[in-house]
N, C-alpha and C. Protein backbone atom coordinates (compact mmCIF):
# COMPACT_ATOMS: atom_id res chain seq x y z
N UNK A 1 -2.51 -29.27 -12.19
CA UNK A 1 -2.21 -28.15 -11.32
C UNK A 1 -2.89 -26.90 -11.88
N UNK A 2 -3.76 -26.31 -10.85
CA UNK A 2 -4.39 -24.85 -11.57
C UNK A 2 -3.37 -23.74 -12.20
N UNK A 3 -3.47 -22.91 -12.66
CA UNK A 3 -3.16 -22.01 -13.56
C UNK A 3 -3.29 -20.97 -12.89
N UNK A 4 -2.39 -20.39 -12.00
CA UNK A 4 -3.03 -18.83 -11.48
C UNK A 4 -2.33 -17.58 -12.42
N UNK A 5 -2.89 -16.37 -11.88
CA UNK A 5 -3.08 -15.42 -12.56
C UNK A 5 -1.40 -14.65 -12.07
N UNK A 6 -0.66 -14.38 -12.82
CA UNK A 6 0.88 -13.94 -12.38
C UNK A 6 0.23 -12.35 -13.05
N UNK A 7 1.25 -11.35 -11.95
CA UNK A 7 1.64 -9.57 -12.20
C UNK A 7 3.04 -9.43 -12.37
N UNK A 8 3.20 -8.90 -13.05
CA UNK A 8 4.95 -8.47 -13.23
C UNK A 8 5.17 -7.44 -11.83
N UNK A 9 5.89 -7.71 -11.68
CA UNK A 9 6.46 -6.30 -10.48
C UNK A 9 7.70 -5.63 -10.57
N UNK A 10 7.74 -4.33 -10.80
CA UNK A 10 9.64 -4.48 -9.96
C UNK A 10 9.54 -3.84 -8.62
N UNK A 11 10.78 -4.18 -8.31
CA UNK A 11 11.11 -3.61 -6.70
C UNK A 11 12.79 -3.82 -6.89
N UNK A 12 13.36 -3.32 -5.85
CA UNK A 12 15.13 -3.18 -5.31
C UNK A 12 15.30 -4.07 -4.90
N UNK A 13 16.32 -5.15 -4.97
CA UNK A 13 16.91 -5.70 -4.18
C UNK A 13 18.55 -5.66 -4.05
N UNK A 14 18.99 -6.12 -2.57
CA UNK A 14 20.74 -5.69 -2.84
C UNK A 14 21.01 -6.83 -3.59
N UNK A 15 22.35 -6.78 -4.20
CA UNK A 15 22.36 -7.46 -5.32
C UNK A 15 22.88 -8.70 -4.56
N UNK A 16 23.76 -9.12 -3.34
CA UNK A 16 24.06 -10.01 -2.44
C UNK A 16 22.67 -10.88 -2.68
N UNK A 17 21.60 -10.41 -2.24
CA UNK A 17 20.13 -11.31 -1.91
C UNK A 17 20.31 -11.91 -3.26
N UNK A 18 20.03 -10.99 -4.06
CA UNK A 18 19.65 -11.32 -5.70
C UNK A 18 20.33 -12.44 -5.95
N UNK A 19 22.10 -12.15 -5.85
CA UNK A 19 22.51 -13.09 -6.84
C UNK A 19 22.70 -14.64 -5.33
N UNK A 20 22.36 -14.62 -4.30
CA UNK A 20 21.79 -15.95 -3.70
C UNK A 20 20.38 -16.52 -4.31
N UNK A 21 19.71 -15.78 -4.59
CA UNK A 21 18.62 -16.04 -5.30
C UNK A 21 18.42 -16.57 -6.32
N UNK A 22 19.30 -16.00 -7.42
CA UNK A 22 19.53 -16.46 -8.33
C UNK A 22 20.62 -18.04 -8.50
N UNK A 23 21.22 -17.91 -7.26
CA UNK A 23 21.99 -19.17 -6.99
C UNK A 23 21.30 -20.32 -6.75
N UNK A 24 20.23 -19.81 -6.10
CA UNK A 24 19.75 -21.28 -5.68
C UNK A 24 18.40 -21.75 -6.27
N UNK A 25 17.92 -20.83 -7.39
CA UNK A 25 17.27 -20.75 -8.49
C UNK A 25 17.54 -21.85 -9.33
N UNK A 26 18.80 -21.84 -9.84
CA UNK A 26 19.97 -22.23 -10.95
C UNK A 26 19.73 -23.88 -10.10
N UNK A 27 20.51 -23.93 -8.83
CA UNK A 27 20.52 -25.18 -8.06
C UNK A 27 19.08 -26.01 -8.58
N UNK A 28 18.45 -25.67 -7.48
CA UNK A 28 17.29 -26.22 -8.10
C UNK A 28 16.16 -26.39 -9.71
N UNK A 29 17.03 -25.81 -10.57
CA UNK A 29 16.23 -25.91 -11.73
C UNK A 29 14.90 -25.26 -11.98
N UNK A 30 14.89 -23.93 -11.50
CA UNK A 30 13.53 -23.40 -11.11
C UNK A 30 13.80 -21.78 -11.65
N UNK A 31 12.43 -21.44 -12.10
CA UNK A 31 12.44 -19.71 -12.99
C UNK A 31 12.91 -19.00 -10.76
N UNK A 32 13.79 -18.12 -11.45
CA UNK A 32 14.02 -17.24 -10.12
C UNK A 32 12.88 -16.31 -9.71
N UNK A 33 11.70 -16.47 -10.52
CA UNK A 33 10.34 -15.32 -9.72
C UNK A 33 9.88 -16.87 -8.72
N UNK A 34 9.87 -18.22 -9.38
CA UNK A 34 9.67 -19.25 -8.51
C UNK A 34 10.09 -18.97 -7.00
N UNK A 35 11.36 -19.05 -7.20
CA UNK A 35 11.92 -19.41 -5.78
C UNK A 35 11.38 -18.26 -4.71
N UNK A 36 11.56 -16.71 -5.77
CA UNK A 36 11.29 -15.27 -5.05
C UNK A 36 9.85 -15.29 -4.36
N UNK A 37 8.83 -16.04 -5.40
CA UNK A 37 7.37 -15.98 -4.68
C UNK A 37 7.36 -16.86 -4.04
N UNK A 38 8.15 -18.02 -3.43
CA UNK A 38 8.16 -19.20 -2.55
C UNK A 38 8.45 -18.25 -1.04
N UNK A 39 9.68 -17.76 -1.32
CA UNK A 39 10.35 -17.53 -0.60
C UNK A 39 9.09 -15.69 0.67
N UNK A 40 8.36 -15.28 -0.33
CA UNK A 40 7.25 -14.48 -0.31
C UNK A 40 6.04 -14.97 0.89
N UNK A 41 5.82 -16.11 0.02
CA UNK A 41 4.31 -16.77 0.94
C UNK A 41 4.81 -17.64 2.15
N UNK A 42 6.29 -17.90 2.00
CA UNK A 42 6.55 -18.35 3.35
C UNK A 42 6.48 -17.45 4.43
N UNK A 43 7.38 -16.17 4.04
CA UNK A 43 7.40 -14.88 4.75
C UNK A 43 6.11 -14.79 5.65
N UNK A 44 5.00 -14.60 4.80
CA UNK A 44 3.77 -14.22 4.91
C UNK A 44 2.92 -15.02 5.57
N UNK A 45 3.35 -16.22 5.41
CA UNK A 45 2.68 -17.58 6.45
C UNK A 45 2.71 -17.20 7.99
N UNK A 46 4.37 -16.64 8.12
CA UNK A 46 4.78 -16.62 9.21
C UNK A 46 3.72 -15.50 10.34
N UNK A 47 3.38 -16.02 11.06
CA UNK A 47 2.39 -14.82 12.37
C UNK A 47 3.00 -14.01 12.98
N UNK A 48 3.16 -13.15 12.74
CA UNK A 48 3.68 -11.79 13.51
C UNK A 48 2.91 -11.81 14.79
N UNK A 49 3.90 -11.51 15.54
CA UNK A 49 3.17 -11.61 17.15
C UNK A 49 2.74 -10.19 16.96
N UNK A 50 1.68 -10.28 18.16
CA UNK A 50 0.63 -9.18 18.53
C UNK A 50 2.04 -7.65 18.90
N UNK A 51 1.66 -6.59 18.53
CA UNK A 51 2.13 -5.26 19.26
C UNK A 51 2.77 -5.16 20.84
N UNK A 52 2.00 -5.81 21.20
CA UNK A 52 2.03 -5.54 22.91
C UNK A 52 3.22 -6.86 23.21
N UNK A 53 2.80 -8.16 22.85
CA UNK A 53 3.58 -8.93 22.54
C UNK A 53 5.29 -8.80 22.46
N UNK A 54 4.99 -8.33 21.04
CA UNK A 54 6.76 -7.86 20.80
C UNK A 54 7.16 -6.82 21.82
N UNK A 55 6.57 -5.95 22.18
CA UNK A 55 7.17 -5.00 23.19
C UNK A 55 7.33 -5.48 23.92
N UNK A 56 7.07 -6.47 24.90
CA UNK A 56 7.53 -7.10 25.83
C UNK A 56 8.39 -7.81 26.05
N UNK A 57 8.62 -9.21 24.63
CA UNK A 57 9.77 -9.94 24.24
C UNK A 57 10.84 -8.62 24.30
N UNK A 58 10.77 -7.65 23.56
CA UNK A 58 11.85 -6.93 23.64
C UNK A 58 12.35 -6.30 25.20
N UNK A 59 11.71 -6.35 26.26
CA UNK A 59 12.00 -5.86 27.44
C UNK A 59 12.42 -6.88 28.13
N UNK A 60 12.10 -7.96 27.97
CA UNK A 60 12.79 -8.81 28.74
C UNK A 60 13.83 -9.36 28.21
N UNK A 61 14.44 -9.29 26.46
CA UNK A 61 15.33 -10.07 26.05
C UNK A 61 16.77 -8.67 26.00
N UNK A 62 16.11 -7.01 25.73
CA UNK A 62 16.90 -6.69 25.78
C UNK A 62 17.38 -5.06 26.39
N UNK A 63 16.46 -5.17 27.53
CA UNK A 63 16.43 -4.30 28.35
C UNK A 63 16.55 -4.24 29.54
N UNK A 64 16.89 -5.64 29.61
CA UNK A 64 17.41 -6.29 31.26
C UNK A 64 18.84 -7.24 30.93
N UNK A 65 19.36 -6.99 32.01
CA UNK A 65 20.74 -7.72 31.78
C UNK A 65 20.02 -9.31 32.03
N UNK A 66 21.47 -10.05 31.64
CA UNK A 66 21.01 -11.74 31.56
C UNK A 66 21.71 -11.88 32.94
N UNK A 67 20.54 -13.08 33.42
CA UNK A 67 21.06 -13.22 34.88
C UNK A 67 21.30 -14.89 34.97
N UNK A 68 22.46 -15.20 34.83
CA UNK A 68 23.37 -16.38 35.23
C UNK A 68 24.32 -16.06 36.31
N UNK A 69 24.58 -17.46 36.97
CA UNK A 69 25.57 -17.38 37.47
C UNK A 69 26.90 -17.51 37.18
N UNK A 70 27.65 -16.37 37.95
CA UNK A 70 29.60 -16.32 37.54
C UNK A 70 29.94 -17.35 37.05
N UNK A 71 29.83 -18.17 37.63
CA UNK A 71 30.32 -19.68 37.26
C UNK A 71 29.81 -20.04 35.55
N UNK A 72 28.95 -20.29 35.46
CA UNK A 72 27.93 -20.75 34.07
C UNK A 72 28.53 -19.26 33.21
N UNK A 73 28.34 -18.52 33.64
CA UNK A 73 29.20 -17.20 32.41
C UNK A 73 30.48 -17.56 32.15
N UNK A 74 31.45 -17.89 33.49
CA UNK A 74 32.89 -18.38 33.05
C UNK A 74 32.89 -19.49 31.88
N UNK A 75 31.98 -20.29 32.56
CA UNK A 75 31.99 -22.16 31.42
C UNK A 75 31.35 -21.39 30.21
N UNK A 76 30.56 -20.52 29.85
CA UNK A 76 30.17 -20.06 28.66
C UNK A 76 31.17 -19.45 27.58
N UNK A 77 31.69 -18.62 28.53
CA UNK A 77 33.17 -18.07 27.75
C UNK A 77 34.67 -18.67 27.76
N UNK A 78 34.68 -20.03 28.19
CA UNK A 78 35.85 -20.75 27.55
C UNK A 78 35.65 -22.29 26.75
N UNK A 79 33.71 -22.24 26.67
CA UNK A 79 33.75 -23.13 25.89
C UNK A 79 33.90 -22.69 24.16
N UNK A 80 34.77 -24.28 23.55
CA UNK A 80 35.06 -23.53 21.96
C UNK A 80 34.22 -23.68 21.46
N UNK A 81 33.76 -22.91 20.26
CA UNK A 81 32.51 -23.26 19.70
C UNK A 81 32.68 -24.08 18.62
N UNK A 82 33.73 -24.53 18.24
CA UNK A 82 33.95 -25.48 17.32
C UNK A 82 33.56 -27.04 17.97
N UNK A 83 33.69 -27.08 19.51
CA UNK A 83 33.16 -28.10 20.01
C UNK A 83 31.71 -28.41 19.82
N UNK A 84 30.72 -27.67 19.32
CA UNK A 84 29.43 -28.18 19.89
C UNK A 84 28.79 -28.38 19.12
C-alpha cells in the first residue's frame, strides 16, 4: 500500500460529533484521524447538484404545499410508525 503524505490540522468540532467519532474509531480498531479522513473523502465524493438545480428542488419540495388526497393524508396520519 503507498505511503501518502499526511498534514496535521486543527479545526472545532462539537464534542457530540467528536466523541461518536471517537466511538466508532475505538469499534473498529482504527487511529480516529482514520475514520475522520474516511469520513472527509466520502463527503467530497458526494456531487453537489448544480446552483440552479438546488433552487429548484427547494421550490418544489418546500415552497409549495404537498398535494395528496384527504383520504391518503388521513391513512398517513393514523398509520403507527412502529408498524412499518
Amino acid at each position: 500500500m503507498e505511503q501518502r503524505m499526511k498534514r496535521k490540522v486543527g479545526t472545532l468540532l462539537e464534542e457530540e460529533v467528536l466523541k461518536l467519532a471517537k466511538h466508532r474509531a475505538f469499534e473498529e480498531g482504527r487511529p480516529l484521524s482514520d475514520v475522520i479522513q474516511e469520513a472527509i473523502v466520502h463527503y467530497l465524493s458526494n456531487k453537489v447538484p448544480e446552483p440552479k438545480k438546488r433552487k429548484r428542488a427547494y421550490q418544489i419540495f418546500c415552497e409549495q404545499p404537498i398535494r395528496i388526497r384527504k383520504q391518503r393524508f388521513k391513512e398517513i396520519l393514523e398509520e403507527n410508525a412502529w408498524d412499518l
